[in-house]
N, C-alpha and C. Protein backbone atom coordinates (compact mmCIF):
# COMPACT_ATOMS: atom_id res chain seq x y z
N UNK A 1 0.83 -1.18 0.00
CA UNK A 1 0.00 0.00 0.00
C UNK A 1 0.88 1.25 0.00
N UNK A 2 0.41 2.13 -0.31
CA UNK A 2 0.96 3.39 -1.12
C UNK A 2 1.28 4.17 0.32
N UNK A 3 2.06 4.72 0.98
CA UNK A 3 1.68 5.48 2.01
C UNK A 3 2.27 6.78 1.67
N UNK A 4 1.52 7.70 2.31
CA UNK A 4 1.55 9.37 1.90
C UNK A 4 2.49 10.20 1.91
N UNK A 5 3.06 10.78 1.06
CA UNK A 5 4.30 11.57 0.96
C UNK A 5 3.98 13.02 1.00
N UNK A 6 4.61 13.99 1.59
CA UNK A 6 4.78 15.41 1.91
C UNK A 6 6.05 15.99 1.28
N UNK A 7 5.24 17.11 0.21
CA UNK A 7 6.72 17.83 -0.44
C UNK A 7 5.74 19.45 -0.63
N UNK A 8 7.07 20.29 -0.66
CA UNK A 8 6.73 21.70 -0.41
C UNK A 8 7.30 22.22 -2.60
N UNK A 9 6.19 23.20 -2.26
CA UNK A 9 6.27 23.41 -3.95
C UNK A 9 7.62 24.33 -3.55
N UNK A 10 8.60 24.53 -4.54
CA UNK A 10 9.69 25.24 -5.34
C UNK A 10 9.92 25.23 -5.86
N UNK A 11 10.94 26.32 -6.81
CA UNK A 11 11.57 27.05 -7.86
C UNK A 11 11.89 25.97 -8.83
N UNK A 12 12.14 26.05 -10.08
CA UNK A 12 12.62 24.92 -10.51
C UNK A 12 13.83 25.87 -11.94
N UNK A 13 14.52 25.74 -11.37
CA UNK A 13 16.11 26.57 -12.25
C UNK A 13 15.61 28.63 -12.02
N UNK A 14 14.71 28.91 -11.06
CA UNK A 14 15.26 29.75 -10.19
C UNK A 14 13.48 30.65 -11.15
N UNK A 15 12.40 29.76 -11.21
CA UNK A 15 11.59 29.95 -12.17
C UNK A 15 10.13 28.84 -11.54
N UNK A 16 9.12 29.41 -10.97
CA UNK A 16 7.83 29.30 -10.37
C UNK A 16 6.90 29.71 -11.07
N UNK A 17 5.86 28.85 -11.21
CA UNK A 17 5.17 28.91 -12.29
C UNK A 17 4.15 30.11 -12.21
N UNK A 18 4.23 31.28 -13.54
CA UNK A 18 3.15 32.34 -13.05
C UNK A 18 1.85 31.83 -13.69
N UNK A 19 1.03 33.02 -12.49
CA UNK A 19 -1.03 32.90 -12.69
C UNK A 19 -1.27 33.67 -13.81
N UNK A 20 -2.52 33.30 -14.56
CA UNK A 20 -2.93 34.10 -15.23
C UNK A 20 -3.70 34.88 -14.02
N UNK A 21 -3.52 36.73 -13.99
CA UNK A 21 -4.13 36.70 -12.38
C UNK A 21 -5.10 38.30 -13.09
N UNK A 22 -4.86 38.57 -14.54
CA UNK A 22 -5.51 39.80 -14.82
C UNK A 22 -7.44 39.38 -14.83
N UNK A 23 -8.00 39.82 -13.50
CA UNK A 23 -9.22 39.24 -13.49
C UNK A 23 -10.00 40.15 -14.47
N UNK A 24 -9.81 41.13 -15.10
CA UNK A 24 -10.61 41.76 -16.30
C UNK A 24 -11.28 40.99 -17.25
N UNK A 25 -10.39 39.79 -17.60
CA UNK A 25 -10.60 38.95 -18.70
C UNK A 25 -12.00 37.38 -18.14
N UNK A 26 -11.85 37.69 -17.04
CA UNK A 26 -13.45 36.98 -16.53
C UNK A 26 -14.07 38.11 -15.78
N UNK A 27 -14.29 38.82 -15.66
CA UNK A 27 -14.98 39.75 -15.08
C UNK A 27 -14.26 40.70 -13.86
N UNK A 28 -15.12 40.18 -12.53
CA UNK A 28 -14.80 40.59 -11.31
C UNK A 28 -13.91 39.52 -10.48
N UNK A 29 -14.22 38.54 -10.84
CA UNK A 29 -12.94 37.47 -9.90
C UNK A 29 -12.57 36.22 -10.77
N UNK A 30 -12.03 35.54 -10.55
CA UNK A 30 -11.63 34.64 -10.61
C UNK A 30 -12.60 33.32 -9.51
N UNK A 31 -13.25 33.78 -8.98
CA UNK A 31 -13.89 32.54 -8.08
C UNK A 31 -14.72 31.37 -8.68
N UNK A 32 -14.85 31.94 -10.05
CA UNK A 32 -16.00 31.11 -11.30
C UNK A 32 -15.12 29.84 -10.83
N UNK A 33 -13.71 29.53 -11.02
CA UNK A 33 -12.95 28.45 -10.93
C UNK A 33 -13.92 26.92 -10.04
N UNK A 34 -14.49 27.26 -9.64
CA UNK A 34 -15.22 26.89 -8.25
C UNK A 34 -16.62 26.01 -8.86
N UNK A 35 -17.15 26.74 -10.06
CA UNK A 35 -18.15 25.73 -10.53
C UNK A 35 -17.06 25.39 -12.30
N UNK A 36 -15.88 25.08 -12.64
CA UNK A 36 -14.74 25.49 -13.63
C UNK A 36 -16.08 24.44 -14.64
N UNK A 37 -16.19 25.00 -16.10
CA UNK A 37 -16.43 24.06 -17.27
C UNK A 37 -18.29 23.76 -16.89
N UNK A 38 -18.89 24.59 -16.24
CA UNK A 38 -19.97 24.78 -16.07
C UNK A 38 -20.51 26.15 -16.72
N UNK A 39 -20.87 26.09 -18.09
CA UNK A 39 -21.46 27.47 -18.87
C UNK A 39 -20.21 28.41 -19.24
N UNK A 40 -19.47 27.08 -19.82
CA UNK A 40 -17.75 27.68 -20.31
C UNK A 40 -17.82 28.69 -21.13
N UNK A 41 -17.08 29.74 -20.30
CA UNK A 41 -16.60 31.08 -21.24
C UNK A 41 -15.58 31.50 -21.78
N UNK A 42 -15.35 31.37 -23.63
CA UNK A 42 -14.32 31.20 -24.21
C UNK A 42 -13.65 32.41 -23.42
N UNK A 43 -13.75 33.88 -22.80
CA UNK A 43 -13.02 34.38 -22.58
C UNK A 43 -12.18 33.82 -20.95
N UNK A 44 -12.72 32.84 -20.41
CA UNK A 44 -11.86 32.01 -19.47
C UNK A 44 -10.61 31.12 -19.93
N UNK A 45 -10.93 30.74 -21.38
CA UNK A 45 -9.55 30.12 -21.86
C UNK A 45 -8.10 30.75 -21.91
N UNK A 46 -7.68 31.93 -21.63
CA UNK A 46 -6.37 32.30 -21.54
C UNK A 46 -5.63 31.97 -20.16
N UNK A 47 -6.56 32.38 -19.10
CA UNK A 47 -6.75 31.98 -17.48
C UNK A 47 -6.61 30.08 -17.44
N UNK A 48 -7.27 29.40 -18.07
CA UNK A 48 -6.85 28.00 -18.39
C UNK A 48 -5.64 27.31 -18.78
N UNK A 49 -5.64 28.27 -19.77
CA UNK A 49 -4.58 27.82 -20.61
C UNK A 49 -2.92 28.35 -19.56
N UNK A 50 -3.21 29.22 -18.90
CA UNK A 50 -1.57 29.29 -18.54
C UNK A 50 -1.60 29.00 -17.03
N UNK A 51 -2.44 28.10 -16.89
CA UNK A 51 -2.39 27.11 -15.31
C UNK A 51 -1.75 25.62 -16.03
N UNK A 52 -0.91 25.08 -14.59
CA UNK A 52 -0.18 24.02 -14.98
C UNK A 52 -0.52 22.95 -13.66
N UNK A 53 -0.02 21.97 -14.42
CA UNK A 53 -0.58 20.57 -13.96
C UNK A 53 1.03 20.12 -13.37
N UNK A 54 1.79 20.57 -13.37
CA UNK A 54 3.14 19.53 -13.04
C UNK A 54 4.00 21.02 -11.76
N UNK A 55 4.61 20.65 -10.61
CA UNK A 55 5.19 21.61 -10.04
C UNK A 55 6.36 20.74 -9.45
N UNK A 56 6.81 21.63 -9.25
CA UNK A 56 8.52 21.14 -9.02
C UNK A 56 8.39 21.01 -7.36
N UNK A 57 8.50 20.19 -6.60
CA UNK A 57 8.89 20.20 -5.45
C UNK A 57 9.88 19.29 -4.42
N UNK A 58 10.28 19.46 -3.29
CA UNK A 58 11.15 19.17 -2.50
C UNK A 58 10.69 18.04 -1.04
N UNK A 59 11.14 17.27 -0.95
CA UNK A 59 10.50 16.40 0.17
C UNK A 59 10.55 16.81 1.29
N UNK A 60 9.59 16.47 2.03
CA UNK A 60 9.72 16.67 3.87
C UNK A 60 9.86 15.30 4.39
N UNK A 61 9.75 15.73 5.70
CA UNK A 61 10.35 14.65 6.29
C UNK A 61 9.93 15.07 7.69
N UNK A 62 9.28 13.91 8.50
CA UNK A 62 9.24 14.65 10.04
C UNK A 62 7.72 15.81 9.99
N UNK A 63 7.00 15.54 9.17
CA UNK A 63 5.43 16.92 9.23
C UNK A 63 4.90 16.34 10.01
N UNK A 64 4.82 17.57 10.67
CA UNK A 64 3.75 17.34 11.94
C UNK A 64 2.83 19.12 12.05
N UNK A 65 1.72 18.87 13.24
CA UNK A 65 1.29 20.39 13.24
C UNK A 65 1.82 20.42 14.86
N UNK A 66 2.03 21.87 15.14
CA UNK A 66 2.04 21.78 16.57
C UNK A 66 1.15 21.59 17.75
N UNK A 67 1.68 21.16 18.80
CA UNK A 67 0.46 21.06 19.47
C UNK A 67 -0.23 22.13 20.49
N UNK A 68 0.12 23.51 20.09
CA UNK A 68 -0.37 24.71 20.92
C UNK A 68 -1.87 24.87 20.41
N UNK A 69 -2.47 25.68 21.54
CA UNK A 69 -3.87 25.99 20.86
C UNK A 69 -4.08 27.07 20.27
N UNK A 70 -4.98 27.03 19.82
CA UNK A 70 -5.41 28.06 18.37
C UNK A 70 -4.84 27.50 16.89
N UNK A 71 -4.70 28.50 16.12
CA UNK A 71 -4.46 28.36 14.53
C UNK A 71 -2.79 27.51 14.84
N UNK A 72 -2.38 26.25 14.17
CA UNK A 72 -1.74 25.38 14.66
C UNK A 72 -0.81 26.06 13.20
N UNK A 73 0.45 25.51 13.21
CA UNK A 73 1.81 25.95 12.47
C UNK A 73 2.04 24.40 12.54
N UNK A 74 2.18 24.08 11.32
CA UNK A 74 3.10 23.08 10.58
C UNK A 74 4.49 22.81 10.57
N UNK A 75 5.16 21.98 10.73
CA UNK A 75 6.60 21.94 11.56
C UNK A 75 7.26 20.58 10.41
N UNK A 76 8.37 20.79 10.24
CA UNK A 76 8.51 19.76 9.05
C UNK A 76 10.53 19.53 8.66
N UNK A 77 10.84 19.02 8.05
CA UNK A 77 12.58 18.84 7.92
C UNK A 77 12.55 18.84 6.82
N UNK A 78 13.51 19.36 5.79
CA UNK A 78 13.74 19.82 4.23
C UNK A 78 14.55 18.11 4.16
N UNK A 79 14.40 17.42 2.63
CA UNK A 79 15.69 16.67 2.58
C UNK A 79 15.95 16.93 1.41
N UNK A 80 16.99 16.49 0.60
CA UNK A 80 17.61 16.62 -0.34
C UNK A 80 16.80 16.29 -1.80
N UNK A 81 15.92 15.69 -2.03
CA UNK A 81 15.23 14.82 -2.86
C UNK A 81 14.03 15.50 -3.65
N UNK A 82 13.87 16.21 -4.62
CA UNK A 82 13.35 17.25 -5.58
C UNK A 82 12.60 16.05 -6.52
N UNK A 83 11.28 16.00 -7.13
CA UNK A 83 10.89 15.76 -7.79
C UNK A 83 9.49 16.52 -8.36
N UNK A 84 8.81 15.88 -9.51
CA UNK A 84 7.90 17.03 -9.83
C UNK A 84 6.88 16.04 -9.56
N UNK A 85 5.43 16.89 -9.33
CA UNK A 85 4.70 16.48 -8.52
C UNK A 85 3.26 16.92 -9.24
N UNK A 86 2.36 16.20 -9.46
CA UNK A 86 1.50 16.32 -10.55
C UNK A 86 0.03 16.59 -10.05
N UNK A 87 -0.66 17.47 -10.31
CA UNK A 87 -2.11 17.45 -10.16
C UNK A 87 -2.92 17.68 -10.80
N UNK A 88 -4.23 17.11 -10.83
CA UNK A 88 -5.07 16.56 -11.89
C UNK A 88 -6.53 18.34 -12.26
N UNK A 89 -6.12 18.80 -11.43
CA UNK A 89 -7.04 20.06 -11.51
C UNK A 89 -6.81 20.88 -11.54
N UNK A 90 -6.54 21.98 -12.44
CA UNK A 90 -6.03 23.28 -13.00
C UNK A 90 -6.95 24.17 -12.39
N UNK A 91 -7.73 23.87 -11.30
CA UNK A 91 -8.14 25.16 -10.68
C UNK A 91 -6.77 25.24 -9.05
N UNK A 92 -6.58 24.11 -9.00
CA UNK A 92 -5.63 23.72 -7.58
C UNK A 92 -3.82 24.22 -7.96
N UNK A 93 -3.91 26.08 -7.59
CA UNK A 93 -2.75 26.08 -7.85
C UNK A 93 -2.12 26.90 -6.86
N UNK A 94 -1.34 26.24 -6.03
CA UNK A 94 -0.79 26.85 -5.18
C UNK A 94 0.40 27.54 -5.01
N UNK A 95 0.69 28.70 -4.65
CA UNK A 95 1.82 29.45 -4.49
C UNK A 95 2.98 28.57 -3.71
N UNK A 96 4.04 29.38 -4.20
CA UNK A 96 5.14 29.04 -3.66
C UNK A 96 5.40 28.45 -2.48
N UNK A 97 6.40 27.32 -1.98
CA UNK A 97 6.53 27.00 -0.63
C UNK A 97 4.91 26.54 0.06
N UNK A 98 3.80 26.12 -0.58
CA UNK A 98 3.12 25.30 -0.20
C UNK A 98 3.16 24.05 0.15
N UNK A 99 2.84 23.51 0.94
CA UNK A 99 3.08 21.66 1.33
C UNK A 99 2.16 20.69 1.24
N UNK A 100 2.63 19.97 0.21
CA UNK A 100 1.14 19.08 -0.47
C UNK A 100 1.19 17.67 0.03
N UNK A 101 0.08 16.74 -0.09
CA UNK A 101 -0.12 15.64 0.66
C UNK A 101 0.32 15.17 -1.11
N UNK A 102 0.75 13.91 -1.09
CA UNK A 102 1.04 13.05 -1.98
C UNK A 102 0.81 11.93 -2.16
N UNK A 103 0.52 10.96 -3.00
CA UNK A 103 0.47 9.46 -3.14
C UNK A 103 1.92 9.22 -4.44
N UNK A 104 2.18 8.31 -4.28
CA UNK A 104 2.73 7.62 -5.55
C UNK A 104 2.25 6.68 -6.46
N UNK A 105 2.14 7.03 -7.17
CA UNK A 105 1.33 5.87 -8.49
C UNK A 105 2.15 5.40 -9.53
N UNK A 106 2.23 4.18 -9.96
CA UNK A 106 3.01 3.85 -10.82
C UNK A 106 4.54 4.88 -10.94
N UNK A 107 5.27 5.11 -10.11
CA UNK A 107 6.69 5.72 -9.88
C UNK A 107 6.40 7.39 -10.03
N UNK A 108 5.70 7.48 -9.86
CA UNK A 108 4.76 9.34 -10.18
C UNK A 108 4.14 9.90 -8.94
N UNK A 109 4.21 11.02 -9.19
CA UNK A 109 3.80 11.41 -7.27
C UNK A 109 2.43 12.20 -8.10
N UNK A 110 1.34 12.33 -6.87
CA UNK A 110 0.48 12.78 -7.78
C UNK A 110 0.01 13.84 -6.21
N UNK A 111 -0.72 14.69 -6.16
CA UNK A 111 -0.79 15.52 -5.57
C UNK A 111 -3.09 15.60 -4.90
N UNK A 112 -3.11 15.43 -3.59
CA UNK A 112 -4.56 15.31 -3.97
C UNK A 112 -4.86 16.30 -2.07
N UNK A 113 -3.57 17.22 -2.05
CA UNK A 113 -4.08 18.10 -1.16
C UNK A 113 -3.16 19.32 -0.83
N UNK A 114 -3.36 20.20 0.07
CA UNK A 114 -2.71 21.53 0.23
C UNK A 114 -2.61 21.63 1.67
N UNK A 115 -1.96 22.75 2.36
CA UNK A 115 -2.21 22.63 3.73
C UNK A 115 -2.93 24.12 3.83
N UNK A 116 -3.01 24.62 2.93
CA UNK A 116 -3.89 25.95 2.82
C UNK A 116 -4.84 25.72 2.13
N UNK A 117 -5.96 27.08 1.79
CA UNK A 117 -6.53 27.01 0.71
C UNK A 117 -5.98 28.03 -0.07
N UNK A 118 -6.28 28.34 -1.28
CA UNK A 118 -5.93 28.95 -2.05
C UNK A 118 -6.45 29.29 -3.48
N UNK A 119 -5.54 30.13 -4.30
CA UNK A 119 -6.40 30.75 -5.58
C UNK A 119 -7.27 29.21 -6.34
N UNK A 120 -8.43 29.24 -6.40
CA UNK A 120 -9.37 28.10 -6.77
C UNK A 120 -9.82 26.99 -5.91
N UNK A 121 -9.14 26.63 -4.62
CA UNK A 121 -9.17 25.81 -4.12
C UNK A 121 -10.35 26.64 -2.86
N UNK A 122 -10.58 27.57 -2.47
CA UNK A 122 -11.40 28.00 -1.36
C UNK A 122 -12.56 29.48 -1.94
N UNK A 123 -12.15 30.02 -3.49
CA UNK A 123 -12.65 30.86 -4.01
C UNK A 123 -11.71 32.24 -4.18
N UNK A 124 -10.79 32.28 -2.90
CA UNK A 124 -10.44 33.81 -2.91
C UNK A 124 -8.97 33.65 -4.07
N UNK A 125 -8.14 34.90 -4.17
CA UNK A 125 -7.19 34.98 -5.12
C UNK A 125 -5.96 35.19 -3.94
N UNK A 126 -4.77 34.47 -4.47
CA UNK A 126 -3.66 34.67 -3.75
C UNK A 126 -2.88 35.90 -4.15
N UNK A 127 -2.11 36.84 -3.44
CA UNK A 127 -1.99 38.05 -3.30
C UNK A 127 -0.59 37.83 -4.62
């Protein structure tokens, strides 16, 4: 059985993948992402088109949350071991230094969580 791997998104040759983030071109936000390919609007295809499915990231090791009360902080060890890390939904795109839950599939890491929410994943836009 597959057990769950933790890696934090980064740079990949000093280069992070940019948003399409000019919300003019869908209106007032970007939150449509949320019902995505429901009463598709060709002017949403540029915003589509330059979201990516593959991100470069770095393994953890040791994630845990802390155990103080209130809003809890994530605690974790960097290791050496970089691979790219794949997800299946072009609304799920998370900024930099995010830390994703992982499976491995057939020698492929595939990506099916965040430890935030974020631009598409909760509605609002990341700054």
């Amino acid at each position: 059985m597959n057990q769950p791997e933790f890696w934090i998104t980064v740079q990949e040759g000093g280069v992070y993948p940019d948003l399409e983030t000019d919300s003019s071109v869908v209106g007032s936000s970007t939150y449509g992402y949320s019902t995505w390919n429901l009463g598709f609007d060709q002017a949403l295809a540029p915003i589509m088109e330059a979201r990516t499915l593959r991100w470069y990231c770095r393994k953890l090791i040791n994630v845990q949350y802390t155990a103080s009360v209130g809003k809890q902080a994530l605690t974790y060890d960097l290791t050496d071991k970089y691979e790219h890390v794949y997800m299946l939904d072009i609304r799920n795109q998370p900024p930099e230094g995010s830390v994703l839950l992982c499976v491995r599939i057939n020698y492929q890491l595939y990506a099916f969580g965040c430890e935030s929410r974020h631009d598409g994943a909760g509605g609002g836009v990341s700054p």
